[in-house]
N, C-alpha and C. Protein backbone atom coordinates (compact mmCIF):
# COMPACT_ATOMS: atom_id res chain seq x y z
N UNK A 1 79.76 108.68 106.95
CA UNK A 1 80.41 109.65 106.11
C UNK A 1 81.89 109.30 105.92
N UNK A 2 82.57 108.54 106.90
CA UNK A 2 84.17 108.66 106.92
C UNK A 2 84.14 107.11 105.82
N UNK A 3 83.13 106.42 105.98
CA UNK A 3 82.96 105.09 104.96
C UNK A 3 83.50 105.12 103.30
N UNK A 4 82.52 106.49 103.09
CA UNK A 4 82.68 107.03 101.97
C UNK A 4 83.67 107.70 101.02
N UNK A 5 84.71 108.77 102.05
CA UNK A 5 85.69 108.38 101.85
C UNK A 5 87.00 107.74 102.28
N UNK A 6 86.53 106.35 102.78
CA UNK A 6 87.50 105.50 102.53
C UNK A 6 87.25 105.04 101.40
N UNK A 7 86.10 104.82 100.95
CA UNK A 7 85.82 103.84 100.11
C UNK A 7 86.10 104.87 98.58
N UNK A 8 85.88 105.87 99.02
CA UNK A 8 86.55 106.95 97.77
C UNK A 8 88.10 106.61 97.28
N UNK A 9 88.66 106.81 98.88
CA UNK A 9 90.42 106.84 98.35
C UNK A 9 90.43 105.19 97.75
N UNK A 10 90.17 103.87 98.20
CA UNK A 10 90.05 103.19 98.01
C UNK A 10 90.10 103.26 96.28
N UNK A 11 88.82 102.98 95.71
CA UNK A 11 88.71 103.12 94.27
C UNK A 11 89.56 104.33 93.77
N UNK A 12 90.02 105.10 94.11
CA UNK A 12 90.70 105.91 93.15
C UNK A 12 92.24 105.47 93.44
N UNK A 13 92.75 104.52 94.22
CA UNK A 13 93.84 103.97 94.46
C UNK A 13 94.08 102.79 93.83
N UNK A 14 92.52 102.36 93.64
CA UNK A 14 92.72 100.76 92.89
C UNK A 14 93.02 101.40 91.06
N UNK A 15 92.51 102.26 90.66
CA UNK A 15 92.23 103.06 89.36
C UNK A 15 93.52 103.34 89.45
N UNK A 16 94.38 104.30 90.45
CA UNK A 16 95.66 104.72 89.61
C UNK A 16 96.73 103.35 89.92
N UNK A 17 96.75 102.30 90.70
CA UNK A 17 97.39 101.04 90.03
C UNK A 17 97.12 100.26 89.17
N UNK A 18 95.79 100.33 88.80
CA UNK A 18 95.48 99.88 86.97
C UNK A 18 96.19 100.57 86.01
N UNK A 19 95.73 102.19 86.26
CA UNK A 19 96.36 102.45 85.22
C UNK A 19 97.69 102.45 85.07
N UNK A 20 98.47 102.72 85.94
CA UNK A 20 100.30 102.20 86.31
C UNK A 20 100.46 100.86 85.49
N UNK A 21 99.94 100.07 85.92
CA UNK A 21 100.18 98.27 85.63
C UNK A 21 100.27 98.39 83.81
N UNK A 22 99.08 99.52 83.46
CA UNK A 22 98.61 98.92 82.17
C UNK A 22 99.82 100.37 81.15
N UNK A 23 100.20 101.34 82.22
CA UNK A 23 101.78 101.74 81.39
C UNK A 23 102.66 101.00 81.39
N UNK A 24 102.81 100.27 82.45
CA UNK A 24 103.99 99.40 82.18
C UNK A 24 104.36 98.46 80.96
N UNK A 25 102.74 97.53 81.26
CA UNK A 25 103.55 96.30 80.34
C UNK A 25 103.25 96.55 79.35
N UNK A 26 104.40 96.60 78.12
CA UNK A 26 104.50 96.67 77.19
C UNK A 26 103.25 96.14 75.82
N UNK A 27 103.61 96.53 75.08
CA UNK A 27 102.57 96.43 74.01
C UNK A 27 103.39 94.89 73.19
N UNK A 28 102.73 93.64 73.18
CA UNK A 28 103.42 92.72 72.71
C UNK A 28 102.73 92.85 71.29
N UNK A 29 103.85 92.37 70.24
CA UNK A 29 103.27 92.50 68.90
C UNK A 29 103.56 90.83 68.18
N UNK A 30 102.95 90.30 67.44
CA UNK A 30 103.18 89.39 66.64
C UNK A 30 102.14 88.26 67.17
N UNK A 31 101.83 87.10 66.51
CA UNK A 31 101.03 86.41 67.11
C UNK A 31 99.27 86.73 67.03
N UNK A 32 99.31 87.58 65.77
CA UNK A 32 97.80 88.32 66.00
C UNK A 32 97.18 87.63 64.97
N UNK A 33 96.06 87.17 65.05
CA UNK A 33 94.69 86.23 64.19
C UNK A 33 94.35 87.51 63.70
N UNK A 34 93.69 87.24 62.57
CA UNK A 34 92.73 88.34 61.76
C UNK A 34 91.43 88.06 62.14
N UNK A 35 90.44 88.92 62.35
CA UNK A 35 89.41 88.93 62.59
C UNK A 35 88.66 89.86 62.91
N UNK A 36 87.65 90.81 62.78
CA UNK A 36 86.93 92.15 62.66
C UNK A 36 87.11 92.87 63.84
N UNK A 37 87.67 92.07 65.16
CA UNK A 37 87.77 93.12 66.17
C UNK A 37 89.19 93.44 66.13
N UNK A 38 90.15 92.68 65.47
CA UNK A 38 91.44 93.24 65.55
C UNK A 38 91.48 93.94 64.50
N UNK A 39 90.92 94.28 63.43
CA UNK A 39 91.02 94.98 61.91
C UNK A 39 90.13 96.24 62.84
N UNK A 40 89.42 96.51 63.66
CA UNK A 40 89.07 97.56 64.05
C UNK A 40 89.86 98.34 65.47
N UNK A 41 90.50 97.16 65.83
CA UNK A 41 91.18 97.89 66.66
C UNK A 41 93.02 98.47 66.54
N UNK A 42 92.66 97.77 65.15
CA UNK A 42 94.28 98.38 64.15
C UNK A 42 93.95 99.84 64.01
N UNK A 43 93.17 99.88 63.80
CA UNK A 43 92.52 101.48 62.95
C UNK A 43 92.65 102.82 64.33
N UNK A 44 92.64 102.17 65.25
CA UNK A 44 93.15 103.18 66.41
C UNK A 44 94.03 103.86 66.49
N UNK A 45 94.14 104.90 66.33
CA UNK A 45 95.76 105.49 66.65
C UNK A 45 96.13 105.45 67.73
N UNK A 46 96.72 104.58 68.76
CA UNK A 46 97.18 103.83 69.75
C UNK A 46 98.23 105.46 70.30
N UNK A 47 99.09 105.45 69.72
CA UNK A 47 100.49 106.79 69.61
C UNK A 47 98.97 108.05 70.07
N UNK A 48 98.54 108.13 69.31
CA UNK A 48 98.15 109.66 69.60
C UNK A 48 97.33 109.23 70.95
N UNK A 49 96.33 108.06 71.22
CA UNK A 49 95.58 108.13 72.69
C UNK A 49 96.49 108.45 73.98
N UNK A 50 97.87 107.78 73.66
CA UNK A 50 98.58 107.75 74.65
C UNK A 50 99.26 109.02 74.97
N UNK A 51 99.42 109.50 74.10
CA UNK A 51 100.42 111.61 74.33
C UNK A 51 99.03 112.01 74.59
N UNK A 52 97.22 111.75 74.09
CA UNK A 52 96.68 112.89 74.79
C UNK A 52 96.61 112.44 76.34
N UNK A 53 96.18 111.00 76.76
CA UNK A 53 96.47 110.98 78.03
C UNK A 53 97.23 111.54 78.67
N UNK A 54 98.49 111.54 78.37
CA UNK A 54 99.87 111.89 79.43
C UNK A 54 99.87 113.94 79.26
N UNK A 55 99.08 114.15 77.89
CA UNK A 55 98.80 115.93 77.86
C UNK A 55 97.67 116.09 78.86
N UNK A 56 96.23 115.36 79.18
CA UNK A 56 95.48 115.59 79.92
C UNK A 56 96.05 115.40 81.36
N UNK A 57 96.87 114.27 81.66
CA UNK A 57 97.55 113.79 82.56
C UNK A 57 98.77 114.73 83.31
N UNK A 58 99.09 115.31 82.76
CA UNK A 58 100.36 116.45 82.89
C UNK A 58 98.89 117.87 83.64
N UNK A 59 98.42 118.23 82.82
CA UNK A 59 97.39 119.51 82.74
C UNK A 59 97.07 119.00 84.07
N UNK A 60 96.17 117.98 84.41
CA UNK A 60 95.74 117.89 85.61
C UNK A 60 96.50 117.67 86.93
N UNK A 61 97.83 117.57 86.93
CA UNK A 61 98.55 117.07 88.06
C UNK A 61 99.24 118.83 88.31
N UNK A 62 99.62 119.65 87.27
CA UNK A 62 100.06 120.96 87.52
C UNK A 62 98.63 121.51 88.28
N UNK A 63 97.49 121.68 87.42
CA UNK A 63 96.66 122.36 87.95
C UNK A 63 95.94 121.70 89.52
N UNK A 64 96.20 120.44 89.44
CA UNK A 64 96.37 119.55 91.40
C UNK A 64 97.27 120.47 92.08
N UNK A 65 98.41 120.67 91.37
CA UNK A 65 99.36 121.09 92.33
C UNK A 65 99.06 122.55 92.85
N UNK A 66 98.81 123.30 91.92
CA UNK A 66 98.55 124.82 92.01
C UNK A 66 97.16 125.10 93.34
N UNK A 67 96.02 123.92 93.14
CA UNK A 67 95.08 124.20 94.41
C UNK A 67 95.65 123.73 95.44
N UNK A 68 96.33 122.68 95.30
CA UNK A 68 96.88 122.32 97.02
C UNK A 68 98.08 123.19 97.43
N UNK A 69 98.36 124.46 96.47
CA UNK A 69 99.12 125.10 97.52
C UNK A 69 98.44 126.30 97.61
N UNK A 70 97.41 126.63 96.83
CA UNK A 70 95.99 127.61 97.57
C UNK A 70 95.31 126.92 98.62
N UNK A 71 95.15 125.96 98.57
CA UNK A 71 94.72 125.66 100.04
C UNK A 71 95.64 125.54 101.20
N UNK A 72 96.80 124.99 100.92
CA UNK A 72 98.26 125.21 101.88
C UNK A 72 97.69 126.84 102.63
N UNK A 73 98.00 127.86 101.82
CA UNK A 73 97.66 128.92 102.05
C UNK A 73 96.92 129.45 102.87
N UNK A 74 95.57 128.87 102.40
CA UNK A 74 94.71 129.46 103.28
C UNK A 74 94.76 128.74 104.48
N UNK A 75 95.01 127.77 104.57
CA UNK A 75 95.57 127.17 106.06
C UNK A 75 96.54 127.81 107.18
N UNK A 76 97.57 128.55 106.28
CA UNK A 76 98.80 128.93 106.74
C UNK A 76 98.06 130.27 107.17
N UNK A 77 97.03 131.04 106.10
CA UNK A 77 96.94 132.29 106.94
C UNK A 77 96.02 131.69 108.15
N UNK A 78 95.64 131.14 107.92
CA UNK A 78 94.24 130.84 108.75
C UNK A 78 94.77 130.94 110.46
N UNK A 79 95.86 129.97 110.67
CA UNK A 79 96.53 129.15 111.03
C UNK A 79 97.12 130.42 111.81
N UNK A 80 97.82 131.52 110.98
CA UNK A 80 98.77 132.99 111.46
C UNK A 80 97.48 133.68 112.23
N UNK A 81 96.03 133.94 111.95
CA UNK A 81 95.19 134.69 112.00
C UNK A 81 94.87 133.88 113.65
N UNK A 82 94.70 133.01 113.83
CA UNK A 82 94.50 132.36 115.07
C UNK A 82 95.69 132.33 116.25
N UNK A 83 96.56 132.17 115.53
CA UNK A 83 97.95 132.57 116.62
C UNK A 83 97.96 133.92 117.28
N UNK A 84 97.45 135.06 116.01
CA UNK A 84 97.45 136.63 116.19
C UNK A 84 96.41 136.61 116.99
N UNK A 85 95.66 136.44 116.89
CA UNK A 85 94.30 136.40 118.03
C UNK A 85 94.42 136.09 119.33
N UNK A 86 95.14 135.08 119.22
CA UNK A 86 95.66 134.35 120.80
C UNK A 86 96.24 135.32 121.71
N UNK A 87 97.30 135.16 120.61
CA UNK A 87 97.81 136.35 121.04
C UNK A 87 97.54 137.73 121.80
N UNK A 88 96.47 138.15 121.34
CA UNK A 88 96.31 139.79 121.44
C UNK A 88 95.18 139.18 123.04
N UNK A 89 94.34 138.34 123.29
CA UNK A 89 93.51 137.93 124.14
C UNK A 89 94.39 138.19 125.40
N UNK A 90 95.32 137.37 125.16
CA UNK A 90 96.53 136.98 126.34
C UNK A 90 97.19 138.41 127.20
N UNK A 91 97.03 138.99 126.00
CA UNK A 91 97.65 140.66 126.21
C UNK A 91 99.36 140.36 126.37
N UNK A 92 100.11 139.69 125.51
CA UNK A 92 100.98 139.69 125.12
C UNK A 92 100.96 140.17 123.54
N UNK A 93 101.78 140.98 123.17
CA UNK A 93 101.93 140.66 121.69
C UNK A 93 103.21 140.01 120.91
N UNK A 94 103.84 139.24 121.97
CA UNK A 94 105.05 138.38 121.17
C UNK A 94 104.70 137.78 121.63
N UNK A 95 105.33 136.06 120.88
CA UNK A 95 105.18 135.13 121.21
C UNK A 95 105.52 134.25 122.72
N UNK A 96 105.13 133.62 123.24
CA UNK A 96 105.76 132.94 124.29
C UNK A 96 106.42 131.88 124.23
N UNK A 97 107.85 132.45 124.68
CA UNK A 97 109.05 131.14 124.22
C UNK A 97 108.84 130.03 125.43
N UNK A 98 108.80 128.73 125.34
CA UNK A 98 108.66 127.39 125.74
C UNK A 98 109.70 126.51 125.67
């Protein structure tokens, strides 16, 4: 099971340095042969793929952010709810300074 995700973070680590590498380098222009796959890949609107990426790309990193601090959360109460417990067992109800 722990294979799996390594091998998870793995590929999704190799994926977001592809896609990094392939923002970077620039779009070289000039030097282009004519021929049916470049006359079809003119016809792309290159500009618009790239703003919806970075709009899907934006959407998903806010809405990343927003569950990992609902889960922060529920950790943190979780986390308070187990201290309080300890607590009350011990038959103290303040903490014990150390």
């Amino acid at each position: 099971m722990y294979d799996l995700f390594l091998q998870l973070a793995l590929m999704f680590s190799l994926g977001a340095i592809v896609y990094l590498v392939t923002i970077a380098v620039p779009r070289v222009k000039g030097g282009e042969e004519s021929s049916p796959v470049n006359g079809i890949l003119s016809k792309v609107p290159l500009h618009r793929v790239d703003s919806a990426i970075s709009k899907y790309r934006d959407k998903f990193l806010r809405r990343l952010k927003v569950l990992i601090m609902k889960a922060d959360n529920i950790v943190g109460k979780r986390l308070q709810k187990d201290k309080d417990s300890d607590n009350l067992k011990n038959g103290s109800d303040s903490p014990k300074l150390e």
